[in-house]
Protein backbone atom coordinates (compact mmCIF):
# COMPACT_ATOMS: atom_id res chain seq x y z
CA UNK A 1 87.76 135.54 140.75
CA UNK A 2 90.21 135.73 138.02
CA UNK A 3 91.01 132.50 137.08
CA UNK A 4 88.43 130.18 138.27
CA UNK A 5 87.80 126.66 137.30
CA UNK A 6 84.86 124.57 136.53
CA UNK A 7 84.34 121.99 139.29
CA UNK A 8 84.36 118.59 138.48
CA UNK A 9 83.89 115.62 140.76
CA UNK A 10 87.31 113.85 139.53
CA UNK A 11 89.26 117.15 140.37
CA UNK A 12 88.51 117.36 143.83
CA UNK A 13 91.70 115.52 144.90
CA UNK A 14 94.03 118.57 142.80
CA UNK A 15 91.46 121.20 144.45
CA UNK A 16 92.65 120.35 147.74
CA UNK A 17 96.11 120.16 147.05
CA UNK A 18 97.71 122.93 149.08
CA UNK A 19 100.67 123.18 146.31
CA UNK A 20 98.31 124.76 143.82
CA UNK A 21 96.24 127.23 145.86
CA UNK A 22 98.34 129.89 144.34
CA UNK A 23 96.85 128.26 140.48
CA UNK A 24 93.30 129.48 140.84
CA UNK A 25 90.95 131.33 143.01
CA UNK A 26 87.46 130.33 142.28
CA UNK A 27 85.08 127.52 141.24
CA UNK A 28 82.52 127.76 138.99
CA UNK A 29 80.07 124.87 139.85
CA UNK A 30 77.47 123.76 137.51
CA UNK A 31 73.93 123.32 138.18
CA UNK A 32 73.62 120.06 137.38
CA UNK A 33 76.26 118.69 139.80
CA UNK A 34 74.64 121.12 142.47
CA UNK A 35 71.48 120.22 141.94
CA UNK A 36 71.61 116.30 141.81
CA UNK A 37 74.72 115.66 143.81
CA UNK A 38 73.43 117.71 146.27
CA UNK A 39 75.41 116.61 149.04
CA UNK A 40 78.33 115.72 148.08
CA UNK A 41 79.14 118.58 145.68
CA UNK A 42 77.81 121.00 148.59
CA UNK A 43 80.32 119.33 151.09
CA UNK A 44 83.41 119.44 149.26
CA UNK A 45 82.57 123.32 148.04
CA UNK A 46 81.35 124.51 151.22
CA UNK A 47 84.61 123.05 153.25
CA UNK A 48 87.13 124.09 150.47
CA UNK A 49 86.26 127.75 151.44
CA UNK A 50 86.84 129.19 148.30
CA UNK A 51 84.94 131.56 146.34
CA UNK A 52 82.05 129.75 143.87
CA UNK A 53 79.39 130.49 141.64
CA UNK A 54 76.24 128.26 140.95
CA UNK A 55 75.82 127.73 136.79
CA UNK A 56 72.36 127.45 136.52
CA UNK A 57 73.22 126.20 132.65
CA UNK A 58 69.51 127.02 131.57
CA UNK A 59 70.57 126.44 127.89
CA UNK A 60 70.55 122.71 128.27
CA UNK A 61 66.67 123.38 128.61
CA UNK A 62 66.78 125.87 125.45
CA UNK A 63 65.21 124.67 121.97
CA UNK A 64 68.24 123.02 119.70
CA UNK A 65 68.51 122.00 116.15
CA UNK A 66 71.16 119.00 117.28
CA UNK A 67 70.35 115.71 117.93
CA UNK A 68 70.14 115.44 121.99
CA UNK A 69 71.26 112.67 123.97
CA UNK A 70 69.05 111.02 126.87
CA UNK A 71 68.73 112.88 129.89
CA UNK A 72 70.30 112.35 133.19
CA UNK A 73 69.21 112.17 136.30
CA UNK A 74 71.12 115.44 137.32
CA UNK A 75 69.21 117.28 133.87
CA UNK A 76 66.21 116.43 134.88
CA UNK A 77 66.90 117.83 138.22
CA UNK A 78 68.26 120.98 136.84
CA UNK A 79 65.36 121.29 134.63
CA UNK A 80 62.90 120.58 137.47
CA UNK A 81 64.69 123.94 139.50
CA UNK A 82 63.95 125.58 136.30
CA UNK A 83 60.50 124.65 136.08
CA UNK A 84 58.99 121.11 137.57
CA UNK A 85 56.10 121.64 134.52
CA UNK A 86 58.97 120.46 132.02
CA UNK A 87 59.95 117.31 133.41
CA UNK A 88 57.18 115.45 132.28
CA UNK A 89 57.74 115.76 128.53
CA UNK A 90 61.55 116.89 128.00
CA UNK A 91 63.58 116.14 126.41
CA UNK A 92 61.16 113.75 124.48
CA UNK A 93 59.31 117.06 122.94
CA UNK A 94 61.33 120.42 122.96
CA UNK A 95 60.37 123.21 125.15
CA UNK A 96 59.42 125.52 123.05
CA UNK A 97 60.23 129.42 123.77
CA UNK A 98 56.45 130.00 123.80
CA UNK A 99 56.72 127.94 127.08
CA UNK A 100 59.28 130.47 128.68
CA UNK A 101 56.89 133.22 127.68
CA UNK A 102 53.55 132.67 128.82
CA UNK A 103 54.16 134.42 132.30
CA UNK A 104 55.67 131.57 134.24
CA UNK A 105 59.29 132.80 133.73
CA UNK A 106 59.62 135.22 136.69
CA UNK A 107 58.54 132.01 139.12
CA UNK A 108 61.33 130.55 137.30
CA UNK A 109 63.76 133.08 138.33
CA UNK A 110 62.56 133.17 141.51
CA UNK A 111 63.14 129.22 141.90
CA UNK A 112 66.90 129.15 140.66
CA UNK A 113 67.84 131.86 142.50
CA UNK A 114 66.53 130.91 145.61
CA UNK A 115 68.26 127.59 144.97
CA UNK A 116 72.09 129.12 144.83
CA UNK A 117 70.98 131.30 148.42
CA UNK A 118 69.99 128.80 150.16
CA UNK A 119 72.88 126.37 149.07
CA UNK A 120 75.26 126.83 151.85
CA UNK A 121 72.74 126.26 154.50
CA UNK A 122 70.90 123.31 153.23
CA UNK A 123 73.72 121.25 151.15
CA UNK A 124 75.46 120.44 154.03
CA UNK A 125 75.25 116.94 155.23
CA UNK A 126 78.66 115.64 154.11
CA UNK A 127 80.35 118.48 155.74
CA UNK A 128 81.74 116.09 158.50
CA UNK A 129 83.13 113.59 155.61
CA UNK A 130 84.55 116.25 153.40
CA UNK A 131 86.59 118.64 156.55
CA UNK A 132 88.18 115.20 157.29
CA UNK A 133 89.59 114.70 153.63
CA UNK A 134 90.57 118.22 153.62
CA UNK A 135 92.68 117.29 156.80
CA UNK A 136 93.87 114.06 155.32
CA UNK A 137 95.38 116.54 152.54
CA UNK A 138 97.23 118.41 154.99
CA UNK A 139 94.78 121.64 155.61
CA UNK A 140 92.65 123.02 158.17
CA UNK A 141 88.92 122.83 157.85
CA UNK A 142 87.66 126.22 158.43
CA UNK A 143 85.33 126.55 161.53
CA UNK A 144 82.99 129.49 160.09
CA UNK A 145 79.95 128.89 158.76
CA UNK A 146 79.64 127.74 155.50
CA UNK A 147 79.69 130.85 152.67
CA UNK A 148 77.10 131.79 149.93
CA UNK A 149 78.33 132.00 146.51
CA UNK A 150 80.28 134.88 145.68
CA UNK A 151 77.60 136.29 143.29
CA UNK A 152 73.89 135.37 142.30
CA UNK A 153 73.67 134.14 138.58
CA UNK A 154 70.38 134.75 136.51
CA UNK A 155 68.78 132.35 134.49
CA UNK A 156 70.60 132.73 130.96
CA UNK A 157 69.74 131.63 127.26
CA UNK A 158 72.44 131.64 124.36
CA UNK A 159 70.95 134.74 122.33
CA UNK A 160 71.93 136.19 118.55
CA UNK A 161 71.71 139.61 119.73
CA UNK A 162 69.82 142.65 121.66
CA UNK A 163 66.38 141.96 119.45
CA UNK A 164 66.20 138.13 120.32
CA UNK A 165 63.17 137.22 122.19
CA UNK A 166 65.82 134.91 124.22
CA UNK A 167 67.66 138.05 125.31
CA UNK A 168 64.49 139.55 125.77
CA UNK A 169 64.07 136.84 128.68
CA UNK A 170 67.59 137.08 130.19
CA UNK A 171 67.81 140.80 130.62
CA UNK A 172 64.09 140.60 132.67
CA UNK A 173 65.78 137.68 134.47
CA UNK A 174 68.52 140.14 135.70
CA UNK A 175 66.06 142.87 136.07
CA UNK A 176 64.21 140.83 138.43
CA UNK A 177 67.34 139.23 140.53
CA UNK A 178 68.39 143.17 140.98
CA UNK A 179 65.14 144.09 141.92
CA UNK A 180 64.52 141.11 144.15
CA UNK A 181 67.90 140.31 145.44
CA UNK A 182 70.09 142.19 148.13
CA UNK A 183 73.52 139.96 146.86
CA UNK A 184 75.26 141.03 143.76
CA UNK A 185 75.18 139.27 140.62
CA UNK A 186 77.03 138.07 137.76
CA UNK A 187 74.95 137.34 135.02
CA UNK A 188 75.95 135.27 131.99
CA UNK A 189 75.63 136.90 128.41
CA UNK A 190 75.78 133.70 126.02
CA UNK A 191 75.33 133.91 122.32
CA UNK A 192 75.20 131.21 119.87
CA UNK A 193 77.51 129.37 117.78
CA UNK A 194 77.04 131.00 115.07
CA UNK A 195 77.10 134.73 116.44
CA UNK A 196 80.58 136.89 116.27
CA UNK A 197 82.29 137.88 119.26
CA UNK A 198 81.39 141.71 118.29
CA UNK A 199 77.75 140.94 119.58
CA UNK A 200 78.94 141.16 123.22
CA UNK A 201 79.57 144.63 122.88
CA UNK A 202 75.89 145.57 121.99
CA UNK A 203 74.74 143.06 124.69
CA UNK A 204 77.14 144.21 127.69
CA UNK A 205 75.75 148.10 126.51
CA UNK A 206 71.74 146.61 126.38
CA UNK A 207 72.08 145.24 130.27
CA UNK A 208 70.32 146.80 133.10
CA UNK A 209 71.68 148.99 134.91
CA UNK A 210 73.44 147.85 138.30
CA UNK A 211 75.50 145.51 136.68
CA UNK A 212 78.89 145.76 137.47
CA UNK A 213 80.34 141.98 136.58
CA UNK A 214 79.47 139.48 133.49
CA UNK A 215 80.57 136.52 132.51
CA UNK A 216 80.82 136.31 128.47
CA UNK A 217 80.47 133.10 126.67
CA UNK A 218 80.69 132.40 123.06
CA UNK A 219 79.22 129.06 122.22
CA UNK A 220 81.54 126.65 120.68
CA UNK A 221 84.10 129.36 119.94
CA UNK A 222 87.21 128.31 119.96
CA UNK A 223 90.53 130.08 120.65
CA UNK A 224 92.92 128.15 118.17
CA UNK A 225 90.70 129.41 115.48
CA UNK A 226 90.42 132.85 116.52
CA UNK A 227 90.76 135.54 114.32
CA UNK A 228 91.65 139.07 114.53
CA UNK A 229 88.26 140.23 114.53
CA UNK A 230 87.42 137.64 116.99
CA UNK A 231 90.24 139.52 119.35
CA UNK A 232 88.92 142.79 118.29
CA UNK A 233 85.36 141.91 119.36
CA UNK A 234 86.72 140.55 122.51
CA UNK A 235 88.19 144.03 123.19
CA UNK A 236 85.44 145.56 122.10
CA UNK A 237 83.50 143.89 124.59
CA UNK A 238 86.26 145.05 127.18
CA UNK A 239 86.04 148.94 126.35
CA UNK A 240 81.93 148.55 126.35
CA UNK A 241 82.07 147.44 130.24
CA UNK A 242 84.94 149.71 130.86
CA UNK A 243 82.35 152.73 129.78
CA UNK A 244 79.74 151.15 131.66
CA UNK A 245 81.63 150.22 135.10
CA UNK A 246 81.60 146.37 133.61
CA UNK A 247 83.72 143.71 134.38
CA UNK A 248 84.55 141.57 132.01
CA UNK A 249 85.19 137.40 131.82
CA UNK A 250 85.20 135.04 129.50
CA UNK A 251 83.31 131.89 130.71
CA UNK A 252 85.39 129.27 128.29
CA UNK A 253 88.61 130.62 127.41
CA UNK A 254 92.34 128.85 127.72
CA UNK A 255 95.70 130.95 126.58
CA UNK A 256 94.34 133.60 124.02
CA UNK A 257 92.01 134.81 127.13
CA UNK A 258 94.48 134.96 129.52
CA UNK A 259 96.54 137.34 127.06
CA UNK A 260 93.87 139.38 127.07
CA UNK A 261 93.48 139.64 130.84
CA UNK A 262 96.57 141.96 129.86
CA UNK A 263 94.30 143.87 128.03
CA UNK A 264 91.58 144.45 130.83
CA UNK A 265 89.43 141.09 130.23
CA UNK A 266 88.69 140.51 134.30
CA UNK A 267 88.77 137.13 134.52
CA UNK A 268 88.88 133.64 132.74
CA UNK A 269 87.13 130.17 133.91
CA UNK A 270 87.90 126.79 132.38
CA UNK A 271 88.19 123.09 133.47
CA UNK A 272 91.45 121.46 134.44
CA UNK A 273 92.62 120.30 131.00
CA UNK A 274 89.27 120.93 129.45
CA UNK A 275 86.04 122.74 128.72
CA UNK A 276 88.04 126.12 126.88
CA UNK A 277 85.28 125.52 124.63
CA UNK A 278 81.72 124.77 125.17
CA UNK A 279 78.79 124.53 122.57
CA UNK A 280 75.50 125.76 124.30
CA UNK A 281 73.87 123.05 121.93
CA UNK A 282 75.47 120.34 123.30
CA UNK A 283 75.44 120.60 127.77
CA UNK A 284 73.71 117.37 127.59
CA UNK A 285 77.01 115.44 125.99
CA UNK A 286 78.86 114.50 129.22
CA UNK A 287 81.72 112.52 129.34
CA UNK A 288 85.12 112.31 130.88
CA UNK A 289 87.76 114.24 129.18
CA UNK A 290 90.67 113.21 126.80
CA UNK A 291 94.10 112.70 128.69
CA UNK A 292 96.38 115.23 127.25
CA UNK A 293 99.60 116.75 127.67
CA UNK A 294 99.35 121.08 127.70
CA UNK A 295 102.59 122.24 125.66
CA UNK A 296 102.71 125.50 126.83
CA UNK A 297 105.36 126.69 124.23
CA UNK A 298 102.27 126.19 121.58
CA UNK A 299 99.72 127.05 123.88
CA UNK A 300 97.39 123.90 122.89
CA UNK A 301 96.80 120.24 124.09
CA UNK A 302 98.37 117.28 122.45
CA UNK A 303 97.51 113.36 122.90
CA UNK A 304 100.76 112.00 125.04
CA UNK A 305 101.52 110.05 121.96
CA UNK A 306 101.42 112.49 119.69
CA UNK A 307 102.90 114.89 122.22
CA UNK A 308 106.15 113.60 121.85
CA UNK A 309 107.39 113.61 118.20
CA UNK A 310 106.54 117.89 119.07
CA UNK A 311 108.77 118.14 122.22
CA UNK A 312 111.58 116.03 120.28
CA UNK A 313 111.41 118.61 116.82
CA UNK A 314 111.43 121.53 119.28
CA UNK A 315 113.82 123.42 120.78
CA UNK A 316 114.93 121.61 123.55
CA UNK A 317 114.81 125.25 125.63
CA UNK A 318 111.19 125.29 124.81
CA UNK A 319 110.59 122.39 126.83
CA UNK A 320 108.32 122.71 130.10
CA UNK A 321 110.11 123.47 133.01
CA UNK A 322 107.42 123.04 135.73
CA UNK A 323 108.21 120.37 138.84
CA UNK A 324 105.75 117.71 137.34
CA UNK A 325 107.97 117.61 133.96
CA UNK A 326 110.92 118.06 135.48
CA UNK A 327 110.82 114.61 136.94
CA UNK A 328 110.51 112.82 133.85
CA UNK A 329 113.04 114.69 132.10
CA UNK A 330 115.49 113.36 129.78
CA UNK A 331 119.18 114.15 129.59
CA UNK A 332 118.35 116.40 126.30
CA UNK A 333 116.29 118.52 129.04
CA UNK A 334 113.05 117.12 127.12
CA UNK A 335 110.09 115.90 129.44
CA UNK A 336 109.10 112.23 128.69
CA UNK A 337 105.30 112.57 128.88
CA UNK A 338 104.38 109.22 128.49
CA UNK A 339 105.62 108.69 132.30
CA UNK A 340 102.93 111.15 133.43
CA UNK A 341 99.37 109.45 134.66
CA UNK A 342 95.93 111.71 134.28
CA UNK A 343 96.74 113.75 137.52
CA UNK A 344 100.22 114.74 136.38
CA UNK A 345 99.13 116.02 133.53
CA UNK A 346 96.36 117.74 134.90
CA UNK A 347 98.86 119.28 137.90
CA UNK A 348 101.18 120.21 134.46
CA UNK A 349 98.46 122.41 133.15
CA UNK A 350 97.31 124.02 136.09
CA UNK A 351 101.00 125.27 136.48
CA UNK A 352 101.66 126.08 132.54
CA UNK A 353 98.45 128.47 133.29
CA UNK A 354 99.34 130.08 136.23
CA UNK A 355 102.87 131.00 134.48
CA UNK A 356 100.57 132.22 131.61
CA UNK A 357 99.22 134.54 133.96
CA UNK A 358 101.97 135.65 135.51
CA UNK A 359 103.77 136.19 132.55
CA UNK A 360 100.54 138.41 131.35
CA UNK A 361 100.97 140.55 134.34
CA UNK A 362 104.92 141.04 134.08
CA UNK A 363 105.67 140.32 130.78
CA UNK A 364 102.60 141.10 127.89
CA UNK A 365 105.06 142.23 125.07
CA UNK A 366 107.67 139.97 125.46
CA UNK A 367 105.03 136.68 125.83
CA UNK A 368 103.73 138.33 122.54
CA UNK A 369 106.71 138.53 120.69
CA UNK A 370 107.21 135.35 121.71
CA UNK A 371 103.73 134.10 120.00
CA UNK A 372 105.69 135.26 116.69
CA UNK A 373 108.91 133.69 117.67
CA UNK A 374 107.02 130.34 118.12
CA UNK A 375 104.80 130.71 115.59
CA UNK A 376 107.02 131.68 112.53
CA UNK A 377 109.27 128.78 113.97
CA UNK A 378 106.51 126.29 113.61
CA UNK A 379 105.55 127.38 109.81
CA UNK A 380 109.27 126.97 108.88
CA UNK A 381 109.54 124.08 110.37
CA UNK A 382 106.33 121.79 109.14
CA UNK A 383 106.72 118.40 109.62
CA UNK A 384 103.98 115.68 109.20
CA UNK A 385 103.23 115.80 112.82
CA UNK A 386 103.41 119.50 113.48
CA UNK A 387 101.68 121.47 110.44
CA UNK A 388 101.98 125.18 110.04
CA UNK A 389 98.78 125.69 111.08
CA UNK A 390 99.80 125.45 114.64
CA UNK A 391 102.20 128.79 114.11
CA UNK A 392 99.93 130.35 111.92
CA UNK A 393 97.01 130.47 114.67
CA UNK A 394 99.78 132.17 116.89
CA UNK A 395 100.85 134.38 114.28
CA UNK A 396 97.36 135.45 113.98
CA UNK A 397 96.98 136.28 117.77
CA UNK A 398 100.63 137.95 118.13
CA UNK A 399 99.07 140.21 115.26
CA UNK A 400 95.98 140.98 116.50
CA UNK A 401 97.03 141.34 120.47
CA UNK A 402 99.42 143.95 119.00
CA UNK A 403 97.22 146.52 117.49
């Protein structure tokens, strides 16, 4: 899976749509929605017949220093997969790491990963109801037996680095999946918000050995205010699983990440339109996401009403020229995004990324120079609506990706 997305429930109408197969190849599903929507999210995975992963999310369970909303249903079922002991008390009283510690946490292990492997033979009693809307979308439901996910993932915790008693716990939960476990896995190195991106390095070089995938996530990091060293740690992180026969993705990343696919990062996962960004702290804080417009000449999301003052002050050549904008476009060859409803937009991004990608694989100095090109457009050009600060983060990344 290079670019995978995170499955959500109010996607599943632009997952089936055969005219974006060729946008993504791969769903990352989290736990929760596995675990509680058992049924349903099993039937429309299992039909769709694409390559998936089961989150098991275990930071939602780990101790925070943030205020934490009331549970859901589907937390407390992801926490009871975890370990049914914790039910009774979380999240009223934090589970402390003590808890993780006192010898229970290979059962735990145990539990979560014998929920993702037997997934695709127990999850399926919507089958029936979910080959039939794959039909109604114009494609064939696949008579094969449901498949496993692609790759077994470990129990993880968001870590500060190689002498953390968290990381202590999530390299014996890989130690135990490879010792236990004929699949392959892809564990999950996650380290916390306040952690650089150099830590991955030491953390991809600390992991057992027989790991040849990872998926990297940097809680609450966030691309538009990357920095050079953030790049360089991300590269870093490359070369370290390049010594070690490593592959290596970034679990939340949008446009910066897919430059660096160019660079040998192996793969990037993110929602449609959102989640490029995820704070370990805060799994519990669920919600629908913001309707916004992708311009893909900045490489950020706007609000459709702010959208619009930036596609009229920009170069009219700049302008998106995928199928869903081209059929609200003005005679000035500017899209009018205000005519696009939540799935046109989301259909908008999915192609803006896949050109990203392409453009990656073909193109990697030229989309470059053309960070600078936008970027030092964008600083001498500030309006109220548009500050330099929107070229300046490009400027940074032309910079960096350069070196």
């Amino acid at each position: 899976m290079r670019h995978s997305l995170s499955y959500s429930h109010s996607d599943q109408a632009l997952l089936r749509d055969p005219g974006l197969d060729h946008c993504w190849d791969g769903l990352v599903v989290p736990g929760t929605l596995a675990a509680y929507y058992f049924d349903g999210t099993g039937g429309f995975v299992l039909t769709r017949g694409v390559p998936y992963l089961l989150d098991p999310r275990t930071p939602l369970l780990q101790t925070i220093e943030v205020s934490r909303p009331a549970p859901k249903a589907s937390h407390l079922k992801l926490a009871a997969i975890h370990d049914p002991a914790v039910v009774a008390t979380w999240p009223d009283e934090e589970i402390p790491l003590g808890h993780w510690q006192d010898g229970r946490w290979p059962d735990v292990v145990e539990r979560v990963l014998d929920f993702q492997e037997t997934y695709s033979g127990e999850a399926t009693a919507k089958l029936d109801k979910y080959a039939e809307l794959l039909r109604l979308a114009g494609r064939a439901a696949g008579d094969s037996p449901p498949e496993d996910p692609l790759r077994l993932v470990p129990p993880y915790w968001a870590v500060e680095g190689t002498d953390d008693p968290w990381w202590t716990l999530s390299r014996q939960a890989i130690e135990i999946s490879l010792e236990t476990r004929e699949r392959p896995l892809l564990p999950v190195i996650a380290i916390r918000q306040h952690v650089e991106v150099s830590a991955f390095s030491d953390l991809i070089a600390d992991l057992p050995d027989g790991c040849d995938d990872v998926f990297c996530w940097a809680s609450n990091w966030n691309e538009s205010e990357a920095s050079t060293s953030d790049v360089e740690g991300w590269l870093a992180a490359v070369a370290q699983g390049e010594e070690r026969g490593i592959a290596v993705r970034n679990l939340y990343g949008g446009a910066l990440s897919v430059l660096l696919t160019a660079r040998g990062l192996a793969g990037v996962n993110h929602g449609i339109g959102y989640s490029e960004s995820r704070d370990s702290r805060r799994l519990g804080a669920t919600g629908a996401p913001p309707t916004r417009y992708y311009m893909p000449a900045l490489r950020e999301f706007f609000t459709v009403p702010n959208a619009q003052p930036v596609i009229d002050h920009m170069p009219a050549d700049w302008s998106c020229p995928c199928a869903v904008c081209s059929l609200v476009r003005a005679e000035d060859g500017r899209p009018e995004v205000g005519r696009l409803n939540s799935e046109a937009l989301k259909r908008h991004f999915l192609l803006c990324r896949h050109a990203e990608f392409e453009r990656a694989d073909q193109g990697f100095g030229a989309d470059v120079a053309n960070l600078s090109e936008v970027g030092q457009w964008v600083v001498d050009n500030e309006t109220d609506f548009l500050r330099e600060s929107h070229g300046l983060r490009l400027l940074t990344w032309a910079e960096a990706l350069a070196q």
